[in-house]
C-alpha atoms as a PDB file:
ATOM      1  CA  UNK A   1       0.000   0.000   0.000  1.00  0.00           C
ATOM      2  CA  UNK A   2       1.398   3.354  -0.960  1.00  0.00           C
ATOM      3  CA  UNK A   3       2.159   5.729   1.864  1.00  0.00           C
ATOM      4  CA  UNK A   4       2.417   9.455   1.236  1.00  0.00           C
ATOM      5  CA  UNK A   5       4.370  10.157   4.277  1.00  0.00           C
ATOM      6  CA  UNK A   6       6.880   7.806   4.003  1.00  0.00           C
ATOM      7  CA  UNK A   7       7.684   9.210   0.789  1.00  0.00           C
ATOM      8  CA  UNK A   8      10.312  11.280  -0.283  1.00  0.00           C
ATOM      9  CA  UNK A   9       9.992  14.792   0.327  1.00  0.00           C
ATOM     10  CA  UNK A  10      11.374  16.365  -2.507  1.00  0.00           C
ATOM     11  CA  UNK A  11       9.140  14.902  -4.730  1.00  0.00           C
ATOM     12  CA  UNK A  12       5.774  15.672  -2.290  1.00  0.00           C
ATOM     13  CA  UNK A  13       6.604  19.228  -2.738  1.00  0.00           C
ATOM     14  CA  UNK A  14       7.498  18.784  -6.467  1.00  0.00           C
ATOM     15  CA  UNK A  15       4.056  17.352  -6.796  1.00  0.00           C
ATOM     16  CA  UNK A  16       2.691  20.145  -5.477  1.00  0.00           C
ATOM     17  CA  UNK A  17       4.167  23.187  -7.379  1.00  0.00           C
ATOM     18  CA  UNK A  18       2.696  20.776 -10.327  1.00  0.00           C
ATOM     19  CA  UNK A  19      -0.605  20.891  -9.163  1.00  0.00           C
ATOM     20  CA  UNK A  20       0.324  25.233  -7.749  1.00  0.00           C
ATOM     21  CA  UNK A  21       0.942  25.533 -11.605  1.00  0.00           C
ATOM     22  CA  UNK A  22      -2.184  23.469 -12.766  1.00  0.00           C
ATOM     23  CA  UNK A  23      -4.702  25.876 -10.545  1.00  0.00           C
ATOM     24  CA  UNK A  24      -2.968  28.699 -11.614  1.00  0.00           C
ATOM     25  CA  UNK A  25      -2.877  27.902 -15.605  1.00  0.00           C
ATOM     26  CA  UNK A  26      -6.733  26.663 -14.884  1.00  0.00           C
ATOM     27  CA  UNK A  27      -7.620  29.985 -13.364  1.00  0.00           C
ATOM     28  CA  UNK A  28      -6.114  32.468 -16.190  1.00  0.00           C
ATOM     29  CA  UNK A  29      -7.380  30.032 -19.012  1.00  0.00           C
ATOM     30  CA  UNK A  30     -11.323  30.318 -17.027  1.00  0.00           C
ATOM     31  CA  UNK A  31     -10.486  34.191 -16.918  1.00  0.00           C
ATOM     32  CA  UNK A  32      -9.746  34.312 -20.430  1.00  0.00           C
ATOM     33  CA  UNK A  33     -12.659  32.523 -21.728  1.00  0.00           C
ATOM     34  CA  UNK A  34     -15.030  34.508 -19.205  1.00  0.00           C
ATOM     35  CA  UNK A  35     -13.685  37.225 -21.337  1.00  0.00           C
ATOM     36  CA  UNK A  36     -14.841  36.626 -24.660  1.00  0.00           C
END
């Protein structure tokens, strides 16, 4: 079974700038089409 905390760190934080980056890219594509 996988456990989150027992992973490595660098790549829990890595994994979240990714999903940081996704919200962010989600947000100014949903202002964008608001736009229009």
């Amino acid at each position: 079974m996988y456990d989150p905390l027992d992973d490595d760190q660098e790549e829990v934080e890595g994994f979240h700038d990714f999903l940081q980056e996704m919200l962010s890219l989600m947000a100014t594509v949903g202002r964008e089409v608001c736009t229009y």
